[in-house]
PDB file of N, CA and C in Angstrom:
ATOM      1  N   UNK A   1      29.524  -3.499 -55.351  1.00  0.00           N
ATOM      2  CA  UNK A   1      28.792  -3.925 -56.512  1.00  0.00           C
ATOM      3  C   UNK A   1      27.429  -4.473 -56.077  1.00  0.00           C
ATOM      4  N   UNK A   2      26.307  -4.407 -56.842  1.00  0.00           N
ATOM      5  CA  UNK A   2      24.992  -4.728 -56.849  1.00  0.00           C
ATOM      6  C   UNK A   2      25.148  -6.141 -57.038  1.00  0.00           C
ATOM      7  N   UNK A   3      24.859  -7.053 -56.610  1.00  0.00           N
ATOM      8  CA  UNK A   3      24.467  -8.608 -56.817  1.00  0.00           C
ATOM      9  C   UNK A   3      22.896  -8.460 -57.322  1.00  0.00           C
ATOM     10  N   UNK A   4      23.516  -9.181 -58.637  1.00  0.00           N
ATOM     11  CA  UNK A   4      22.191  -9.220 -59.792  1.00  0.00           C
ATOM     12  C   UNK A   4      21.421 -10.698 -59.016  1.00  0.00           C
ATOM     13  N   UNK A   5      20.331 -10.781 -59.801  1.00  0.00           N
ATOM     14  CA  UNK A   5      19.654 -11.856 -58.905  1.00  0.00           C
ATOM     15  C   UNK A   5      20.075 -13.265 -59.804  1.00  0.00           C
ATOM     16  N   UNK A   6      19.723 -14.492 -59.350  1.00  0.00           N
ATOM     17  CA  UNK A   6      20.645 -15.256 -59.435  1.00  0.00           C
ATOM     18  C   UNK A   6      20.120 -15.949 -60.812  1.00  0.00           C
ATOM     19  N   UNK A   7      18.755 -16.016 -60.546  1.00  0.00           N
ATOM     20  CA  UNK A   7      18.098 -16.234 -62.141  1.00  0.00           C
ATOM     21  C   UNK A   7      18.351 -15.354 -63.508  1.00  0.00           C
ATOM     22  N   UNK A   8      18.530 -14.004 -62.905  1.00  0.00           N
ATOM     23  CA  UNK A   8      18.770 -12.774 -64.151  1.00  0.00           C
ATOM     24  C   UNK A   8      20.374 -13.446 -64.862  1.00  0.00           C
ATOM     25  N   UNK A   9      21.222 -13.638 -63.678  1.00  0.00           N
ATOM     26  CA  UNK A   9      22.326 -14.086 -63.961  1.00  0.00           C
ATOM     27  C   UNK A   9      22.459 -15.147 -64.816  1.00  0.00           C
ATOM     28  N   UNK A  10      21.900 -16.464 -64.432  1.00  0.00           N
ATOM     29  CA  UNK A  10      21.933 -17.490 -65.458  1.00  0.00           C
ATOM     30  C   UNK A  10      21.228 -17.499 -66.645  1.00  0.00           C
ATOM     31  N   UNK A  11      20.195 -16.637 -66.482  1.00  0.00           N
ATOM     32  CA  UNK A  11      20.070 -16.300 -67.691  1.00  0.00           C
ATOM     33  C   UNK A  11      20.538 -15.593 -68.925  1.00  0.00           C
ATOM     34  N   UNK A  12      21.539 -14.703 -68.640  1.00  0.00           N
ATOM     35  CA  UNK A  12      22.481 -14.029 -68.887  1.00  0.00           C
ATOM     36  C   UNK A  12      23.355 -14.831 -69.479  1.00  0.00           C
ATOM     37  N   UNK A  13      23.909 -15.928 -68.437  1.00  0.00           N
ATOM     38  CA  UNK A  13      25.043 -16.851 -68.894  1.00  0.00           C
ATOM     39  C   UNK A  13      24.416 -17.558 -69.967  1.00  0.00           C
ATOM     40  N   UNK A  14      23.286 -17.932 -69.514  1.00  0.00           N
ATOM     41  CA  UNK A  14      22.747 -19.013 -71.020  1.00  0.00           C
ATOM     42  C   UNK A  14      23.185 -18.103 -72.433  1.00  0.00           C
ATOM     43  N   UNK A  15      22.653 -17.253 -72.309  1.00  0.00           N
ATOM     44  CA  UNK A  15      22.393 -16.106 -73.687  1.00  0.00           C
ATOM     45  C   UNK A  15      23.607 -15.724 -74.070  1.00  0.00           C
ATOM     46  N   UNK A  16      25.101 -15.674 -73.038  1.00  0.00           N
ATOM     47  CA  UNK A  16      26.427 -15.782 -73.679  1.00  0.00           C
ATOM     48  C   UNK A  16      26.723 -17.178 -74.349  1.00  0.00           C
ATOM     49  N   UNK A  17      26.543 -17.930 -73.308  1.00  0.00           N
ATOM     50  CA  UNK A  17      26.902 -19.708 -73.888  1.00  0.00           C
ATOM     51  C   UNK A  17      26.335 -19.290 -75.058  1.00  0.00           C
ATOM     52  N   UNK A  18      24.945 -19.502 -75.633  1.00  0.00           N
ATOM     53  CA  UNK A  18      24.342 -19.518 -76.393  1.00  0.00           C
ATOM     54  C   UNK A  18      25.147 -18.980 -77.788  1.00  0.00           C
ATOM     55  N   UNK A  19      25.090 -17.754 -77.498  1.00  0.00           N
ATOM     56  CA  UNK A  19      25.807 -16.981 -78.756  1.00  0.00           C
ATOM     57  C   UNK A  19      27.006 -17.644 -79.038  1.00  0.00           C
ATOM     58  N   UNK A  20      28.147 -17.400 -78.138  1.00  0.00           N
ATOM     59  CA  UNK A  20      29.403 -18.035 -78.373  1.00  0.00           C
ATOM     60  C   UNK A  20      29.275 -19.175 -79.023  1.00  0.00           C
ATOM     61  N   UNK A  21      28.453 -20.015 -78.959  1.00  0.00           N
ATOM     62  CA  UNK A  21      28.338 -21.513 -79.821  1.00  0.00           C
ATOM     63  C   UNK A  21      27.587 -21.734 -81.313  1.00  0.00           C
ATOM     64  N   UNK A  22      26.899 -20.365 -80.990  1.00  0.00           N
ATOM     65  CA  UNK A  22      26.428 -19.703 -82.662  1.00  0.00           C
ATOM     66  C   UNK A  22      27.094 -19.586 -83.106  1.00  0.00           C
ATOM     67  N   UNK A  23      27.982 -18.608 -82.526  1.00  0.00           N
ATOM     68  CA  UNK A  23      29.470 -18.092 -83.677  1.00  0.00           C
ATOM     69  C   UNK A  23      30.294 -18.915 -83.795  1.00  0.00           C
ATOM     70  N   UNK A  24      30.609 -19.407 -82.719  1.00  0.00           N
ATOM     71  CA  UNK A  24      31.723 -20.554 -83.033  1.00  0.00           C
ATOM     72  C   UNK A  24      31.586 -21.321 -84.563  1.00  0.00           C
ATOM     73  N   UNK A  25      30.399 -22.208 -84.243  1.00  0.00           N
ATOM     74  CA  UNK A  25      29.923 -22.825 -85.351  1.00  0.00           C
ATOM     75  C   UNK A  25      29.552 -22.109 -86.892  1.00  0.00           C
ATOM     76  N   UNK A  26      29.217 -20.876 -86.734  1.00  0.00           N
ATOM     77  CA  UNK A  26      28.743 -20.510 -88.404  1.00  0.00           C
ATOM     78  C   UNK A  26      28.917 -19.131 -88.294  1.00  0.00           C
ATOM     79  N   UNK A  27      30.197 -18.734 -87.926  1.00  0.00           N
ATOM     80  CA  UNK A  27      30.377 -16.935 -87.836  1.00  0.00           C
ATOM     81  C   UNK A  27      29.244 -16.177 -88.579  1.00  0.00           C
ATOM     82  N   UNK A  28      28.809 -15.256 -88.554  1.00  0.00           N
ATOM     83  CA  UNK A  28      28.003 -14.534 -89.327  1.00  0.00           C
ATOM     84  C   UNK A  28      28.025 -12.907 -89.122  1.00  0.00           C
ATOM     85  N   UNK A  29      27.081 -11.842 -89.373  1.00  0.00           N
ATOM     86  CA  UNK A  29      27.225 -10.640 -88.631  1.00  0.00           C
ATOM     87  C   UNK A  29      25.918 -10.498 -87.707  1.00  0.00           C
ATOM     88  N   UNK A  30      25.653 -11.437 -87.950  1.00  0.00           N
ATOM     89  CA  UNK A  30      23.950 -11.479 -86.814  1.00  0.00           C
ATOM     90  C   UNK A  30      24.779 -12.238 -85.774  1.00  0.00           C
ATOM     91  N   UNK A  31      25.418 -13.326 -85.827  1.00  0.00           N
ATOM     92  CA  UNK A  31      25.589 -14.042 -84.760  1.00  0.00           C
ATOM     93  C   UNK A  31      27.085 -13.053 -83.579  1.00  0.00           C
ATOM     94  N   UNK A  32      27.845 -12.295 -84.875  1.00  0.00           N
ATOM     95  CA  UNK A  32      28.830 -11.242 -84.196  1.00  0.00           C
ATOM     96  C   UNK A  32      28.023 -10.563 -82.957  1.00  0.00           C
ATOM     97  N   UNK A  33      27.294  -9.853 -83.860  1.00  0.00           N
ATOM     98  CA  UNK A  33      26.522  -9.033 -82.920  1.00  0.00           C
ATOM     99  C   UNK A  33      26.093  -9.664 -82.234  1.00  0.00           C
ATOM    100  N   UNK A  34      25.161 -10.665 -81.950  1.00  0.00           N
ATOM    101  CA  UNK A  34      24.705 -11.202 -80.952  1.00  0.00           C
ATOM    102  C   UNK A  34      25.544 -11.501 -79.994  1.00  0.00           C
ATOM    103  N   UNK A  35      26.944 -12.210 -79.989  1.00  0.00           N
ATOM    104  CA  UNK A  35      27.598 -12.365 -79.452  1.00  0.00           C
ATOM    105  C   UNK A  35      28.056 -10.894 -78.714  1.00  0.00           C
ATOM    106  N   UNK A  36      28.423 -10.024 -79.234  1.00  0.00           N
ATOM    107  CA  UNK A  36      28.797  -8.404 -78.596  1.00  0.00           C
ATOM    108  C   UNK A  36      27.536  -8.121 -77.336  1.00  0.00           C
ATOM    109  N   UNK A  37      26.553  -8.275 -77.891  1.00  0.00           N
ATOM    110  CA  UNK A  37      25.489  -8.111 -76.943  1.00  0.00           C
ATOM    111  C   UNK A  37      25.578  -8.597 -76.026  1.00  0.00           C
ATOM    112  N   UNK A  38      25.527  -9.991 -75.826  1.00  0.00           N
ATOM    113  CA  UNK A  38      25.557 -10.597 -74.757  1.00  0.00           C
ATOM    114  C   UNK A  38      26.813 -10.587 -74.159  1.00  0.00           C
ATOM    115  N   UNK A  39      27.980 -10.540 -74.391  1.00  0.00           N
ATOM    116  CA  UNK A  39      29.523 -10.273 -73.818  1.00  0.00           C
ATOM    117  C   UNK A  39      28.945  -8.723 -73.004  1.00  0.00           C
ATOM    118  N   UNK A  40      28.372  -7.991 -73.662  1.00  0.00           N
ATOM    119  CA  UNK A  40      27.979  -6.429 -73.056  1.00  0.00           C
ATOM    120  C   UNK A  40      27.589  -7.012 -72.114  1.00  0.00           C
ATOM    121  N   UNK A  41      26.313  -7.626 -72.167  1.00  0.00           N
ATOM    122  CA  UNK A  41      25.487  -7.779 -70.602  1.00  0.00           C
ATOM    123  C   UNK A  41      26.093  -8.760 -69.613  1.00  0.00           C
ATOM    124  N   UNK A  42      26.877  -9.513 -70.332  1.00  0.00           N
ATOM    125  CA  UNK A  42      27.872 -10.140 -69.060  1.00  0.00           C
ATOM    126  C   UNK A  42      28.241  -8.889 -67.861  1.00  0.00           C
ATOM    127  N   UNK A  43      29.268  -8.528 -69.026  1.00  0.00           N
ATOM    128  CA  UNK A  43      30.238  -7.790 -68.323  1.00  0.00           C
ATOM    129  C   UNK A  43      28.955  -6.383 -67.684  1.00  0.00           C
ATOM    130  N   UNK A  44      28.417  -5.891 -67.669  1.00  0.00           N
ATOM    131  CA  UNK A  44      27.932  -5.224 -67.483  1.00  0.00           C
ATOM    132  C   UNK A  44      27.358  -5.717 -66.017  1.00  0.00           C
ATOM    133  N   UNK A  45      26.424  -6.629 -66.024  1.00  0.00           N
ATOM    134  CA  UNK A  45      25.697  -7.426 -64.921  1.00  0.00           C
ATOM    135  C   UNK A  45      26.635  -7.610 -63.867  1.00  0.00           C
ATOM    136  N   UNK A  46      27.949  -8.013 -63.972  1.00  0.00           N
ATOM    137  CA  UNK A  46      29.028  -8.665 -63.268  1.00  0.00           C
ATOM    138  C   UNK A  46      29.944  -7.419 -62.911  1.00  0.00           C
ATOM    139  N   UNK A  47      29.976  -6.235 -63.515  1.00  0.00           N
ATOM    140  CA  UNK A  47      30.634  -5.137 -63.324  1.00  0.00           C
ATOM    141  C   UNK A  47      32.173  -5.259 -63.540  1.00  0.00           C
ATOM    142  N   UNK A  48      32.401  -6.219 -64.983  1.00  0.00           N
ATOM    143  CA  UNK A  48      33.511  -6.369 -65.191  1.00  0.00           C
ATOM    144  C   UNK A  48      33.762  -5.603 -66.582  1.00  0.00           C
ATOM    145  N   UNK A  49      35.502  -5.070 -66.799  1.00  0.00           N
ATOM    146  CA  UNK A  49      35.876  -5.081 -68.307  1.00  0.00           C
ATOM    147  C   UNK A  49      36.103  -6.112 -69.374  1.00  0.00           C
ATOM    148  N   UNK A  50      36.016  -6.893 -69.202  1.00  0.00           N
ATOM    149  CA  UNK A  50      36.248  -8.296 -69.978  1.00  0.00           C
ATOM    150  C   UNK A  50      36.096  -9.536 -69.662  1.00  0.00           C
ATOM    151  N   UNK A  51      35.495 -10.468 -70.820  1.00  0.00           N
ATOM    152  CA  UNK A  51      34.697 -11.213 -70.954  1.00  0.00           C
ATOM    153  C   UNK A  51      35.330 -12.150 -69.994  1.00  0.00           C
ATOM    154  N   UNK A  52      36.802 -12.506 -69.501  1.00  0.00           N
ATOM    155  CA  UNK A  52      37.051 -13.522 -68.885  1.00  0.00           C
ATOM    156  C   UNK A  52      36.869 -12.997 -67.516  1.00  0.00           C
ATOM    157  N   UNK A  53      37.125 -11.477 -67.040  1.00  0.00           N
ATOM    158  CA  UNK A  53      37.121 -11.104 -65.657  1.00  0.00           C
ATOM    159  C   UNK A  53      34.990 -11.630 -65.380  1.00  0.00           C
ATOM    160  N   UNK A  54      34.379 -11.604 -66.565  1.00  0.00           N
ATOM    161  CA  UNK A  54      33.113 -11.156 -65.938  1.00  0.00           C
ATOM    162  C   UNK A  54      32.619 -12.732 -65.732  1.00  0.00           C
ATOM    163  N   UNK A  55      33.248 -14.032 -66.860  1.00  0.00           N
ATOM    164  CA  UNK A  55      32.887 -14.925 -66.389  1.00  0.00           C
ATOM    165  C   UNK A  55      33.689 -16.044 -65.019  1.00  0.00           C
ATOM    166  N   UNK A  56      34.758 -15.102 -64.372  1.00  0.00           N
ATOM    167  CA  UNK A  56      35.029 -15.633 -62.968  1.00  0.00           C
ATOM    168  C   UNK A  56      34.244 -14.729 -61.989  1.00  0.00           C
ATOM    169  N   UNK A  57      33.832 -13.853 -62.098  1.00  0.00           N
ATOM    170  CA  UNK A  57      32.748 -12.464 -61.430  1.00  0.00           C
ATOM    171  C   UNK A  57      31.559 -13.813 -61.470  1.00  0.00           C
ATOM    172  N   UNK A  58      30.915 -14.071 -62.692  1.00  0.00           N
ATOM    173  CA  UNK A  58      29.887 -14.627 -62.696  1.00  0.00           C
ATOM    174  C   UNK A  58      29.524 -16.226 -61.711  1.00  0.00           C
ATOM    175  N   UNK A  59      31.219 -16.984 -61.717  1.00  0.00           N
ATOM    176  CA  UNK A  59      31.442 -17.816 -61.143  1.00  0.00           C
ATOM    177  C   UNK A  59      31.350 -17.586 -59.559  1.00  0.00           C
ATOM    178  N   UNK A  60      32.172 -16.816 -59.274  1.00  0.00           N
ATOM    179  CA  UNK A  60      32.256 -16.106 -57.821  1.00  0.00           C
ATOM    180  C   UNK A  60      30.788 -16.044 -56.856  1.00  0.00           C
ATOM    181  N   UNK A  61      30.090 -15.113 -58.175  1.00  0.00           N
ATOM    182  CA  UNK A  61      28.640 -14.870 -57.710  1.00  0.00           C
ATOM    183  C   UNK A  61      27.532 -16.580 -57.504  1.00  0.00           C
ATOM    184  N   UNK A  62      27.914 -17.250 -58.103  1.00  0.00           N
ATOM    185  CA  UNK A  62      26.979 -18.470 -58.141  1.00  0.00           C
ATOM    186  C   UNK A  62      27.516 -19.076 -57.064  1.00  0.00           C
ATOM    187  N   UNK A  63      28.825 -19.043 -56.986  1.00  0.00           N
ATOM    188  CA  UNK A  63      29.553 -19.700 -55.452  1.00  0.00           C
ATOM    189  C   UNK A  63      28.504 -19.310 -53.767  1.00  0.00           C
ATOM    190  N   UNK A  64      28.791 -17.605 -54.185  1.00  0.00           N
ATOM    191  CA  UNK A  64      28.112 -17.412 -53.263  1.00  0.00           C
ATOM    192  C   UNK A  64      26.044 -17.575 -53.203  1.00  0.00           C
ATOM    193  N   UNK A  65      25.917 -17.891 -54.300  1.00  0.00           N
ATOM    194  CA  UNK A  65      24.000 -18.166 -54.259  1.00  0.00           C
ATOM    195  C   UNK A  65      23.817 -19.626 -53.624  1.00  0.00           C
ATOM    196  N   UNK A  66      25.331 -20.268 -53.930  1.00  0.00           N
ATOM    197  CA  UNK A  66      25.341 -22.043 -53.542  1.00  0.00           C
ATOM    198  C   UNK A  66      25.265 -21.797 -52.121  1.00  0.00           C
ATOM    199  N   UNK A  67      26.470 -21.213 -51.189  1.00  0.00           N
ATOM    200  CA  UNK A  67      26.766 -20.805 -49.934  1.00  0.00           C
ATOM    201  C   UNK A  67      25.563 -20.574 -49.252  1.00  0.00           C
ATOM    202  N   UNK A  68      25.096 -19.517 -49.889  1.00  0.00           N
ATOM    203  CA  UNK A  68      23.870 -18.807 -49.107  1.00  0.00           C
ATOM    204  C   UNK A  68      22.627 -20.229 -48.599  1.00  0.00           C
ATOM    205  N   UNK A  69      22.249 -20.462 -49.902  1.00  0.00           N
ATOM    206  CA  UNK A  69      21.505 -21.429 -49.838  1.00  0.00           C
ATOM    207  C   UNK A  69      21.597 -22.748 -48.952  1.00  0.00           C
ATOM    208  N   UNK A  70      22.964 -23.262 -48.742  1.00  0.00           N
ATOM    209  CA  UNK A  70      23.503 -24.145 -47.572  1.00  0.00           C
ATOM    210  C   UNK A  70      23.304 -23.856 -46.464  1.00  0.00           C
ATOM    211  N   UNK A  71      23.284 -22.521 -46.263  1.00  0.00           N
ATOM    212  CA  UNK A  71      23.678 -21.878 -44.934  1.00  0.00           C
ATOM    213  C   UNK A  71      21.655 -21.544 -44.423  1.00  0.00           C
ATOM    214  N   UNK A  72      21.166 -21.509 -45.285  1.00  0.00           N
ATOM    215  CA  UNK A  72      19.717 -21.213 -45.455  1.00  0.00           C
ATOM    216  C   UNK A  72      19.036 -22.579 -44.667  1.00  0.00           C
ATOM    217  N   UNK A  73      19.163 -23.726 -45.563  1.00  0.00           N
ATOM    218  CA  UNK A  73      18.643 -24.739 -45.342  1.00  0.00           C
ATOM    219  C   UNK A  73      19.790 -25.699 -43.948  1.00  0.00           C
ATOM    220  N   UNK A  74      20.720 -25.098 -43.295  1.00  0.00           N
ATOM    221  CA  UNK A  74      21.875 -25.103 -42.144  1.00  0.00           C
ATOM    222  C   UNK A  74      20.453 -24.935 -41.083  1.00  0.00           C
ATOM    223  N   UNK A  75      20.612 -23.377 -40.931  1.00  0.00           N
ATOM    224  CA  UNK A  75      19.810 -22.318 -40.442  1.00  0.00           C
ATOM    225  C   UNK A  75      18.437 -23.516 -40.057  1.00  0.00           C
ATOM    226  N   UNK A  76      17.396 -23.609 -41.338  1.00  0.00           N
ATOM    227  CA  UNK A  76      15.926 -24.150 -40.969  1.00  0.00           C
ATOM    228  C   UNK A  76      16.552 -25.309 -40.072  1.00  0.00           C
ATOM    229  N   UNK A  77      17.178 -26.353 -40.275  1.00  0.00           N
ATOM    230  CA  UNK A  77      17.700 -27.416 -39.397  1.00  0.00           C
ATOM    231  C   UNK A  77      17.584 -26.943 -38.189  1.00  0.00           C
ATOM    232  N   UNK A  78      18.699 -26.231 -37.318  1.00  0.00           N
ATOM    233  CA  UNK A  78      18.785 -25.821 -36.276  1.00  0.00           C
ATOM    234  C   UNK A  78      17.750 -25.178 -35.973  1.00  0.00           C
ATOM    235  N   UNK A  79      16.945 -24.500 -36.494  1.00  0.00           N
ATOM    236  CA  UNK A  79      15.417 -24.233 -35.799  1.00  0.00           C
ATOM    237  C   UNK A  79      14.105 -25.600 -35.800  1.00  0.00           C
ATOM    238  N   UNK A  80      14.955 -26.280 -36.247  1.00  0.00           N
ATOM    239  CA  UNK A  80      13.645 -27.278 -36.434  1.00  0.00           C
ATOM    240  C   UNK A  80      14.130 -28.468 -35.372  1.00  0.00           C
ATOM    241  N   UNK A  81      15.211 -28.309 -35.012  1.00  0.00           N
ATOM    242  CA  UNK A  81      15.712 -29.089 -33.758  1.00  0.00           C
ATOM    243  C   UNK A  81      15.054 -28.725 -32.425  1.00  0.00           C
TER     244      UNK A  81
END
């Protein structure tokens, strides 16, 4: 799988949160759809079939942007020693 970049991603997540709390609160057929949309680009981004596989995919992926980044600023340390 392609690792989306990490900003595209949270942005992504915002725009699901987002919807889901539209609909939650005042169902509508604008807010349906909106919600479909963004469940699409979850799962799509994350290369999952469903909305719960794509938001532990999505989790997974931020795990590893945290990792990286530790291991990044690990890394400058030991060269700066």
């Amino acid at each position: 799988m392609i690792m989306p970049a990490e900003k595209e991603l949270r942005a992504v997540l915002a725009r699901f949160a987002q919807a889901r709390i539209e609909h939650d609160v005042l169902p509508t057929g604008r807010t349906s759809r909106a919600l479909e949309d963004a469940t699409y680009t979850l799962c799509v981004i994350t290369g999952s079939r469903t909305v719960e596989q794509a938001l532990r995919a999505a989790d997974a992926l931020l795990d590893r942007y945290t990792e990286r980044r530790a291991g990044l600023r690990r890394g400058d340390e030991t060269l700066a020693a």
